[in-house]
PDB file of N, CA and C in Angstrom:
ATOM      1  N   UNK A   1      -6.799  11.605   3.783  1.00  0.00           N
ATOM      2  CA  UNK A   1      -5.452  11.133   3.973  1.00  0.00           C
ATOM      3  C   UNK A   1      -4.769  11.039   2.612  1.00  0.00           C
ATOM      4  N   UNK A   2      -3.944  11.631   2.442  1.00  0.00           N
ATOM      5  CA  UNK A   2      -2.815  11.490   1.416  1.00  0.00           C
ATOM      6  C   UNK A   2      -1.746  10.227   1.710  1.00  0.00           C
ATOM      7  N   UNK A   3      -1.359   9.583   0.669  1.00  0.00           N
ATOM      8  CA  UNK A   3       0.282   8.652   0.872  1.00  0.00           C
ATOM      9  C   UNK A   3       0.785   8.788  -0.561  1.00  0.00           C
ATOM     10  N   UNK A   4       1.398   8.492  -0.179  1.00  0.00           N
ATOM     11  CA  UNK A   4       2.580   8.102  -1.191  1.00  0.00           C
ATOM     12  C   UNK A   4       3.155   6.547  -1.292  1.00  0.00           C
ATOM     13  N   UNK A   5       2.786   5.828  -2.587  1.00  0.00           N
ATOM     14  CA  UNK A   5       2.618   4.767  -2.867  1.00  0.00           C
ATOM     15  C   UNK A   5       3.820   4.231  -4.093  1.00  0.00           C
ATOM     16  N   UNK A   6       4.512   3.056  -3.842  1.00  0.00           N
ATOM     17  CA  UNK A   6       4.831   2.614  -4.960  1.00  0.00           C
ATOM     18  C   UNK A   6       4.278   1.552  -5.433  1.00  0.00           C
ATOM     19  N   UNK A   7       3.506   1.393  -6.569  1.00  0.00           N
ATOM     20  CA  UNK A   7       2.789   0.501  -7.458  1.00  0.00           C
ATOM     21  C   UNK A   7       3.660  -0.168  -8.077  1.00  0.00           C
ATOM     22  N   UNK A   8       2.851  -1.672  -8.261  1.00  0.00           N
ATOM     23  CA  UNK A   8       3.748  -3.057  -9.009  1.00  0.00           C
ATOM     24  C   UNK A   8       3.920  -3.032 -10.604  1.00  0.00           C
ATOM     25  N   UNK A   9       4.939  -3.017 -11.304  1.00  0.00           N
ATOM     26  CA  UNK A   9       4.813  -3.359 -12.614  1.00  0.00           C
ATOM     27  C   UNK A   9       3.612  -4.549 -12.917  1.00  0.00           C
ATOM     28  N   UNK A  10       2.742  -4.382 -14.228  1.00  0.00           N
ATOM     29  CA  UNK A  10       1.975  -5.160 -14.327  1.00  0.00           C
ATOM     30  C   UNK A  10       2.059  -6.833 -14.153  1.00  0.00           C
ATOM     31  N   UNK A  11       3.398  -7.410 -14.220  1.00  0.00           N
ATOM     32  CA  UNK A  11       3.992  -8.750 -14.588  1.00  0.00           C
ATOM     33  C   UNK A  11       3.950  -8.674 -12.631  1.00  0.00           C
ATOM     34  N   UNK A  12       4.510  -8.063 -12.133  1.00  0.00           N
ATOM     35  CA  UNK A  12       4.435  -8.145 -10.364  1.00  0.00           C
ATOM     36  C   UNK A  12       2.830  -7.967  -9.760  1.00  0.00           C
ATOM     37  N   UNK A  13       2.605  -7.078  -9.878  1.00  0.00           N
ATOM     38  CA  UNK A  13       0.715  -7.000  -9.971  1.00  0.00           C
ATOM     39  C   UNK A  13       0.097  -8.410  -9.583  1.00  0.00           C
ATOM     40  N   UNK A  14       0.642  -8.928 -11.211  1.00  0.00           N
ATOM     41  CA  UNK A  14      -0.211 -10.258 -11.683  1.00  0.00           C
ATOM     42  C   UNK A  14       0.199 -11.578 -10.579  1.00  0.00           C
ATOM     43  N   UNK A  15       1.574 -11.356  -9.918  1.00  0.00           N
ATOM     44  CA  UNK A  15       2.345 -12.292  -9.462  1.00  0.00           C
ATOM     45  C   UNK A  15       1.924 -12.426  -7.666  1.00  0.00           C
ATOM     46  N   UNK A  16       1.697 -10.950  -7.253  1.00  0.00           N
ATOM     47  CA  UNK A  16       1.509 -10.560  -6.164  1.00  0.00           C
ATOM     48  C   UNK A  16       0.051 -11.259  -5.745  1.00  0.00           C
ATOM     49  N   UNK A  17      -1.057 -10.994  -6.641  1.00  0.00           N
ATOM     50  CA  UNK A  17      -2.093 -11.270  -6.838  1.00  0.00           C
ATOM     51  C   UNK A  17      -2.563 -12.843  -7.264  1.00  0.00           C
ATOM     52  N   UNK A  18      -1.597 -13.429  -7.972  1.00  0.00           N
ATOM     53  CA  UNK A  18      -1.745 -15.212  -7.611  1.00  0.00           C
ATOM     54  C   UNK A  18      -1.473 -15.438  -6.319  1.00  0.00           C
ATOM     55  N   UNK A  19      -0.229 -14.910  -5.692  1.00  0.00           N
ATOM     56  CA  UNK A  19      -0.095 -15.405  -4.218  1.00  0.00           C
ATOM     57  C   UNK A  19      -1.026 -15.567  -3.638  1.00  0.00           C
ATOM     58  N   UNK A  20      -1.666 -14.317  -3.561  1.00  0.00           N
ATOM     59  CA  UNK A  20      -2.891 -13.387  -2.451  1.00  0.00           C
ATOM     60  C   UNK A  20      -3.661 -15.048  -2.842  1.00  0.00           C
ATOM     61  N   UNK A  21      -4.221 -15.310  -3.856  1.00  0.00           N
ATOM     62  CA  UNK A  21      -5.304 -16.255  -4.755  1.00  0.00           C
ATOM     63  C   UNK A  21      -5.014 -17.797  -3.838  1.00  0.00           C
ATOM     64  N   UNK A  22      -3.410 -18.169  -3.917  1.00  0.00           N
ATOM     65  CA  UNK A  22      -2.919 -19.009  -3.201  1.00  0.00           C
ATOM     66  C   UNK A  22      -3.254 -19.613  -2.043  1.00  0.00           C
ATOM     67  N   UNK A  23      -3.009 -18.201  -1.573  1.00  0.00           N
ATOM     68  CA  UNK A  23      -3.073 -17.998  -0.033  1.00  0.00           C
ATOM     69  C   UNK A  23      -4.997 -17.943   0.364  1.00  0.00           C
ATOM     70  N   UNK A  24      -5.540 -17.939  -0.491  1.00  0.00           N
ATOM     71  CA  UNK A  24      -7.188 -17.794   0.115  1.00  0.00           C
ATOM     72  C   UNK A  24      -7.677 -19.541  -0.378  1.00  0.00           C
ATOM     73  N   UNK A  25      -7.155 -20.059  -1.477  1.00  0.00           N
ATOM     74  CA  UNK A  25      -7.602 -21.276  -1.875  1.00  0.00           C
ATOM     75  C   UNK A  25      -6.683 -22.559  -0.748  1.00  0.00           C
ATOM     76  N   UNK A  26      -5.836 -21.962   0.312  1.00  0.00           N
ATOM     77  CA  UNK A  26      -5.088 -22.623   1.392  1.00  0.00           C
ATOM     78  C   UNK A  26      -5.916 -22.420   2.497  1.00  0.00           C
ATOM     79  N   UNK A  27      -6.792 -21.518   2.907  1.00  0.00           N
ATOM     80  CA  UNK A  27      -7.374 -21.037   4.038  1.00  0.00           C
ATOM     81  C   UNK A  27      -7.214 -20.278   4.778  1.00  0.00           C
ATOM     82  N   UNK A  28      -6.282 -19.611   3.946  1.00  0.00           N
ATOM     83  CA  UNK A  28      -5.002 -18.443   4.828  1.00  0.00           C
ATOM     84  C   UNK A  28      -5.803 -17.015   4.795  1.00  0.00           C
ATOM     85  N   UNK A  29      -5.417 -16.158   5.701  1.00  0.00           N
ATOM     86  CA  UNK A  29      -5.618 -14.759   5.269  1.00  0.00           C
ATOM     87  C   UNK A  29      -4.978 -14.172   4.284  1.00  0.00           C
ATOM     88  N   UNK A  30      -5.698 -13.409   3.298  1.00  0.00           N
ATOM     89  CA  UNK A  30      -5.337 -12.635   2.230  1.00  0.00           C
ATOM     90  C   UNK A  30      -6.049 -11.807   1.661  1.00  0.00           C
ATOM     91  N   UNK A  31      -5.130 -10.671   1.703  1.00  0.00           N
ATOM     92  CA  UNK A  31      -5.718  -9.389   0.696  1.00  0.00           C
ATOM     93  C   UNK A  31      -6.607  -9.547  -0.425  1.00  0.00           C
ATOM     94  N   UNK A  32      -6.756 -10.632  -1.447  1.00  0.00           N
ATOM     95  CA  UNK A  32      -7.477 -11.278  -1.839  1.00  0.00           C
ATOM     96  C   UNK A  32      -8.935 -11.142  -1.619  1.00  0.00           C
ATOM     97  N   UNK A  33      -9.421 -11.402  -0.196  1.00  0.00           N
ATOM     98  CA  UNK A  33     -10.478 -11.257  -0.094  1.00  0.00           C
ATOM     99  C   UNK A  33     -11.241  -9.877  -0.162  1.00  0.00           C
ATOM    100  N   UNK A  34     -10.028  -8.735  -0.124  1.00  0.00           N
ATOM    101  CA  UNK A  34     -10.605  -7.264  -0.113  1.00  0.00           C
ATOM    102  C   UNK A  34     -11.299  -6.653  -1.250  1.00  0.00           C
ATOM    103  N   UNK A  35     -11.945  -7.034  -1.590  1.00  0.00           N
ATOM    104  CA  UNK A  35     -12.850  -6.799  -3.356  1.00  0.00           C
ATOM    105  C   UNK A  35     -12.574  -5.173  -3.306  1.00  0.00           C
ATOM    106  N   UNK A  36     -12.524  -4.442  -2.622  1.00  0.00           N
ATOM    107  CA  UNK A  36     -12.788  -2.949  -2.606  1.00  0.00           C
ATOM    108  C   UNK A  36     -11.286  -2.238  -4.023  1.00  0.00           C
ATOM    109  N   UNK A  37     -11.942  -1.713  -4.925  1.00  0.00           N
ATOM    110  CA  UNK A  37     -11.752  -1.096  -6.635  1.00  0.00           C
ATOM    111  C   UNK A  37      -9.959  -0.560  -5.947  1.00  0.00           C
ATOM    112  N   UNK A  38      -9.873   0.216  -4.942  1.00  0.00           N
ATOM    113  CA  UNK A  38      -8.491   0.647  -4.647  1.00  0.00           C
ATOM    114  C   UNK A  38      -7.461  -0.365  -4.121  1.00  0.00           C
ATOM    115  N   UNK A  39      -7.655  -1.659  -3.768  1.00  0.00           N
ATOM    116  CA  UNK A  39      -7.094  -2.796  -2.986  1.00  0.00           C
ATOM    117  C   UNK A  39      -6.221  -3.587  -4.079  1.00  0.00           C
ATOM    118  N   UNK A  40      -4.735  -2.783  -4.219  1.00  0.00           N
ATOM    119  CA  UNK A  40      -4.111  -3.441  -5.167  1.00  0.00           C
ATOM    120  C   UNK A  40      -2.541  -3.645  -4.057  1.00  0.00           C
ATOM    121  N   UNK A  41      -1.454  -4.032  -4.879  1.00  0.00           N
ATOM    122  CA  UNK A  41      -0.386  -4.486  -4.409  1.00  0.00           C
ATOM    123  C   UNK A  41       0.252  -3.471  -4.481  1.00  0.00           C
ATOM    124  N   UNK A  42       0.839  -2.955  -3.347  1.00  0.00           N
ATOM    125  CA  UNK A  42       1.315  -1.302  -3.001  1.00  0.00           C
ATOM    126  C   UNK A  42       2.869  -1.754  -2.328  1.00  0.00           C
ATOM    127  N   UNK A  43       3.638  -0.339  -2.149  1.00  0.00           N
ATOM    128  CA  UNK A  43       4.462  -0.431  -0.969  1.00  0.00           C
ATOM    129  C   UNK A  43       4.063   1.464  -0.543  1.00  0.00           C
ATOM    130  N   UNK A  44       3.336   1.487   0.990  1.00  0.00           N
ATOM    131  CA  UNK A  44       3.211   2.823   1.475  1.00  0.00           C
ATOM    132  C   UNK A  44       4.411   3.168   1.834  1.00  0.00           C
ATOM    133  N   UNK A  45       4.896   4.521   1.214  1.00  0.00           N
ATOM    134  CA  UNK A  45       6.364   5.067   1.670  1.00  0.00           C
ATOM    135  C   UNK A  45       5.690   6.118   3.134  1.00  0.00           C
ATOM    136  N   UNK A  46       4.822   7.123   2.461  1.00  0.00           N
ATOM    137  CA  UNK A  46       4.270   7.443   3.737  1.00  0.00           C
ATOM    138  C   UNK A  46       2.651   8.098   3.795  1.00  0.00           C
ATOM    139  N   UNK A  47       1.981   8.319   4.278  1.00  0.00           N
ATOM    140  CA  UNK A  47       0.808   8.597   4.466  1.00  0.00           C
ATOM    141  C   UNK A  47       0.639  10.100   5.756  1.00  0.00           C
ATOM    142  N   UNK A  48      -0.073  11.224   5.200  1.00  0.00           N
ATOM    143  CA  UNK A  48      -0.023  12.505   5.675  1.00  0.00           C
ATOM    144  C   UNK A  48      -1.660  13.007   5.361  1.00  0.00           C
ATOM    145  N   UNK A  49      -2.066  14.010   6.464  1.00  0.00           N
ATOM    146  CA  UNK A  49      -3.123  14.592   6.770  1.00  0.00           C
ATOM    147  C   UNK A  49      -3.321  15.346   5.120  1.00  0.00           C
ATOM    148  N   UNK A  50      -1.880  16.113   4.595  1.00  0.00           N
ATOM    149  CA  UNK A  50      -2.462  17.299   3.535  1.00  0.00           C
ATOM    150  C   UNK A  50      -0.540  17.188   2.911  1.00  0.00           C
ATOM    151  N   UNK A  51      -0.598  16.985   1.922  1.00  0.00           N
ATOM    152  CA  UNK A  51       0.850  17.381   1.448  1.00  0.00           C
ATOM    153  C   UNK A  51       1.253  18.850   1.038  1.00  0.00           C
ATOM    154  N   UNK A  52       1.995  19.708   1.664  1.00  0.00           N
ATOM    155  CA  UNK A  52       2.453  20.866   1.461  1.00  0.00           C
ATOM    156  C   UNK A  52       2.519  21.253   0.078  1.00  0.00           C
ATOM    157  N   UNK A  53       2.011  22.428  -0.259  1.00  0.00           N
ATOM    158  CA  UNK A  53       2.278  23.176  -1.273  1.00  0.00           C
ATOM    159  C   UNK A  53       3.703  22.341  -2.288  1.00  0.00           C
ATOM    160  N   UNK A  54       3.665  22.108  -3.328  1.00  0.00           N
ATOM    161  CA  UNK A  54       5.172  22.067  -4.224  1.00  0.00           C
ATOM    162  C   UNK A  54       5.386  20.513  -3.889  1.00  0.00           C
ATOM    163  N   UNK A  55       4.655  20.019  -3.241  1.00  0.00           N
ATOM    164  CA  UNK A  55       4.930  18.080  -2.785  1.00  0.00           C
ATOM    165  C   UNK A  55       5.025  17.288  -4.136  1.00  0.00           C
ATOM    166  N   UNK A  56       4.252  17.661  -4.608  1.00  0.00           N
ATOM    167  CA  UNK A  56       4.730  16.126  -5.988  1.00  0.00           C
ATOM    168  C   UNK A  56       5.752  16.531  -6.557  1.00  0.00           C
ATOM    169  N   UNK A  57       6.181  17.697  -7.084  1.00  0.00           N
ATOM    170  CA  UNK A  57       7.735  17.863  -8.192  1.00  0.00           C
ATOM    171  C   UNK A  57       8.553  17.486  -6.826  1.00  0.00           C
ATOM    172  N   UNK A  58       8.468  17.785  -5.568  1.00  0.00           N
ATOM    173  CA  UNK A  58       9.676  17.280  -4.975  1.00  0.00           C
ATOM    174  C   UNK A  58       9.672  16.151  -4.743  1.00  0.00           C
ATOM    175  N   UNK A  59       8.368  15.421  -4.335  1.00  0.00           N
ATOM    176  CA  UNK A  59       8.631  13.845  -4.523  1.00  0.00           C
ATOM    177  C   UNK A  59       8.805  13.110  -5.997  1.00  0.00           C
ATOM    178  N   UNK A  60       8.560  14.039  -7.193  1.00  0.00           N
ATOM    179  CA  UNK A  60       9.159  13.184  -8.319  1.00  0.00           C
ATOM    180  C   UNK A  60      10.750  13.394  -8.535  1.00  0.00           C
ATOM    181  N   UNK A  61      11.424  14.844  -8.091  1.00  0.00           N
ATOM    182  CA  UNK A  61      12.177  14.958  -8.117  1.00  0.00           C
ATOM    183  C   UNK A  61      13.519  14.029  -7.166  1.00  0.00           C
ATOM    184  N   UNK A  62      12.287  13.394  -5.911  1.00  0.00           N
ATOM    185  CA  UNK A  62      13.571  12.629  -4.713  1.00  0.00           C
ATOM    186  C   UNK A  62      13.289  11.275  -5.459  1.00  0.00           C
ATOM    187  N   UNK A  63      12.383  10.955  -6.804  1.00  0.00           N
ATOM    188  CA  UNK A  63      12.045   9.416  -6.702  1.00  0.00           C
ATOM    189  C   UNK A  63      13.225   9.407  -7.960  1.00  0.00           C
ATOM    190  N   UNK A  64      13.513  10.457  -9.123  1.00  0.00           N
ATOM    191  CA  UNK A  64      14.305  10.939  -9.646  1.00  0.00           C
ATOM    192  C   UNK A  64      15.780  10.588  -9.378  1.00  0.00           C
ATOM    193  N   UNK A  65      15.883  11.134  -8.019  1.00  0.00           N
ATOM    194  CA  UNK A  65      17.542  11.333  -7.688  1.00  0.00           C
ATOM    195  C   UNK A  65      17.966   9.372  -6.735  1.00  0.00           C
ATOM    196  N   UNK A  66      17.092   9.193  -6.371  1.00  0.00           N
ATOM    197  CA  UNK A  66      16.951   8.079  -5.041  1.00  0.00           C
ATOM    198  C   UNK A  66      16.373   6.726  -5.741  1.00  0.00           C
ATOM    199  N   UNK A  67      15.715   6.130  -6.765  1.00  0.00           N
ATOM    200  CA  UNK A  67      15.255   5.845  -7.068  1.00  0.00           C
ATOM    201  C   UNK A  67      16.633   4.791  -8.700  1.00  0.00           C
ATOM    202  N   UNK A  68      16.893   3.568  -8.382  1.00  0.00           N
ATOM    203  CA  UNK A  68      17.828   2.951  -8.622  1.00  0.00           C
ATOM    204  C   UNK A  68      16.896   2.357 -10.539  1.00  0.00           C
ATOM    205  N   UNK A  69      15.821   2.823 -10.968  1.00  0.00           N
ATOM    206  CA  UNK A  69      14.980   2.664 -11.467  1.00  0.00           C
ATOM    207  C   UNK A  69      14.299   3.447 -12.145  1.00  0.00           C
ATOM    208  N   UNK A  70      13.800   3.411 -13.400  1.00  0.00           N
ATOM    209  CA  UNK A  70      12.632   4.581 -13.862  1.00  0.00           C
ATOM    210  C   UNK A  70      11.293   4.539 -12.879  1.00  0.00           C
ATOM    211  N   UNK A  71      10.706   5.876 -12.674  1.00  0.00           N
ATOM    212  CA  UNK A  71       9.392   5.872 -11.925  1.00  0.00           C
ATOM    213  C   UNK A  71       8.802   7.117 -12.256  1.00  0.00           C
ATOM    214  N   UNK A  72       7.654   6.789 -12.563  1.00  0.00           N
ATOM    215  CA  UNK A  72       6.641   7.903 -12.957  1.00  0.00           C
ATOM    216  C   UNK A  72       5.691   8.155 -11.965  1.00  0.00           C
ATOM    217  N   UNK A  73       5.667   9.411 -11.336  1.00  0.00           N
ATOM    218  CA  UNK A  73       4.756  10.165 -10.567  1.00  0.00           C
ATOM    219  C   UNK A  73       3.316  10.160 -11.059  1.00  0.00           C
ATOM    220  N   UNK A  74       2.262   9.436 -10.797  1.00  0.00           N
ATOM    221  CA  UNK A  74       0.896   9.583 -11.648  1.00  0.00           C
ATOM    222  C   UNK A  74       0.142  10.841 -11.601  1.00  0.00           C
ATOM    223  N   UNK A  75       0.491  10.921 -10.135  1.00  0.00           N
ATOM    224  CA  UNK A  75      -0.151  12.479  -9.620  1.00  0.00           C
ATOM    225  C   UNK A  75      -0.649  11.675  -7.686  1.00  0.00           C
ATOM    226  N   UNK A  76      -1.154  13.149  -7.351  1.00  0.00           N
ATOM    227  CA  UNK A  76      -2.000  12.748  -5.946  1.00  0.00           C
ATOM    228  C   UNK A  76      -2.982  12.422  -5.721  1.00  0.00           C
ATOM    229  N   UNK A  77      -3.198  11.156  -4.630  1.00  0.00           N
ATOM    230  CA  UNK A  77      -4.729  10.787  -4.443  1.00  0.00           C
ATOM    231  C   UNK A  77      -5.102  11.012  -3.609  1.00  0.00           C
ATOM    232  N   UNK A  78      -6.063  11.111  -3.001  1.00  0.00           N
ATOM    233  CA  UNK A  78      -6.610  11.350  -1.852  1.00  0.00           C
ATOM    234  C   UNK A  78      -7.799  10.037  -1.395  1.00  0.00           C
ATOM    235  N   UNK A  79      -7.429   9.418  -0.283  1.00  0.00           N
ATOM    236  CA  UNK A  79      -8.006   7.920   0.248  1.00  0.00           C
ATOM    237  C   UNK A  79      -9.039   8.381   1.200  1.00  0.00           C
ATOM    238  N   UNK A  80      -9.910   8.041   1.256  1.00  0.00           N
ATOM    239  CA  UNK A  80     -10.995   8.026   2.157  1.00  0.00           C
ATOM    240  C   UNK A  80     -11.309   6.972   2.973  1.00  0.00           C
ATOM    241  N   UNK A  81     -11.717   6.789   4.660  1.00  0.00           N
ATOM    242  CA  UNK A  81     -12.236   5.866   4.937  1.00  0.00           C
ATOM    243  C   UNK A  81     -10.751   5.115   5.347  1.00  0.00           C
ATOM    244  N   UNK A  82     -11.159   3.652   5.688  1.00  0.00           N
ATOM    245  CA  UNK A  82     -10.420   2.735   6.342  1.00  0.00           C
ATOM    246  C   UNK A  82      -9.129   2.613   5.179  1.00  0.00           C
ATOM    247  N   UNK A  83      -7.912   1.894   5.537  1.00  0.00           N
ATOM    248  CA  UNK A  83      -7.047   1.367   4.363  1.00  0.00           C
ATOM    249  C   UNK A  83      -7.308  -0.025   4.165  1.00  0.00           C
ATOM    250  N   UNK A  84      -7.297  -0.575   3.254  1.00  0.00           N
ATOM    251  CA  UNK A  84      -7.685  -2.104   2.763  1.00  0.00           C
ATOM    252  C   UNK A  84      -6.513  -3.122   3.917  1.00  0.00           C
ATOM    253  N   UNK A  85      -5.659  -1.979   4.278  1.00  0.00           N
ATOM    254  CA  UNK A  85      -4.839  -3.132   4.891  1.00  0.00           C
ATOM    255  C   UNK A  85      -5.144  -3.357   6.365  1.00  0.00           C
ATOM    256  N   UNK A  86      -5.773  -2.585   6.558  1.00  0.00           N
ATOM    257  CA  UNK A  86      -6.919  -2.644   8.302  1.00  0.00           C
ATOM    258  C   UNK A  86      -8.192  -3.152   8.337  1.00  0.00           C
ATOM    259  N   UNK A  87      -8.843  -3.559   7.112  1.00  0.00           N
ATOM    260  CA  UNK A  87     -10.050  -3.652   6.963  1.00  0.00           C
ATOM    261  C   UNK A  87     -10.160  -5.528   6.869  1.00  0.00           C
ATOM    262  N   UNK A  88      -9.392  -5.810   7.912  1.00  0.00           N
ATOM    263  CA  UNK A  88     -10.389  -7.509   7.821  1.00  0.00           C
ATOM    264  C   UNK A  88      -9.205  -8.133   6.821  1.00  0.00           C
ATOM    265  N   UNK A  89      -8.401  -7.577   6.172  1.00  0.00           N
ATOM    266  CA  UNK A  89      -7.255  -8.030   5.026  1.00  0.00           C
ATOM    267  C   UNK A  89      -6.999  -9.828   5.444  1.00  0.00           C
TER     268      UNK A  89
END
């Protein structure tokens, strides 16, 4: 599975991730508990079987034109397995 992800500035990261901390030292459910190395503070724009030929210059190019903000394209990942946000989160 391929997506397309926007990642937190490090200062949001850090902020997102006290909540989560918050929210588990309250008794609450939280992402927090997902130890798994890829389980960070995301927003999924969308998620696809295989991205077509020429997909990242056009998605850097629409994050480019659409995008009220600087944003850097890291490149494509490819996710295996469950998403952290189905897994018991």
């Amino acid at each position: 599975m391929r997506t397309v992800e926007l990642l937190c500035s490090p200062e949001l990261d850090e902020a997102v991730r006290a909540a989560w901390d918050r929210l588990v030292a309250a008794g609450l459910p939280s992402l927090a508990r997902n130890t798994h190395p890829t389980n960070r503070p995301h927003l999924t724009l969308a998620s696809v079987d295989e991205f077509p030929a020429g997909a990242e210059q056009r998605l850097a190019d629409l994050c480019d034109a659409a995008l009220p903000l600087p944003a850097r394209l890291d490149g494509a990942g490819i996710s295996h397995g469950t998403s952290p946000h189905t897994a018991g989160g």
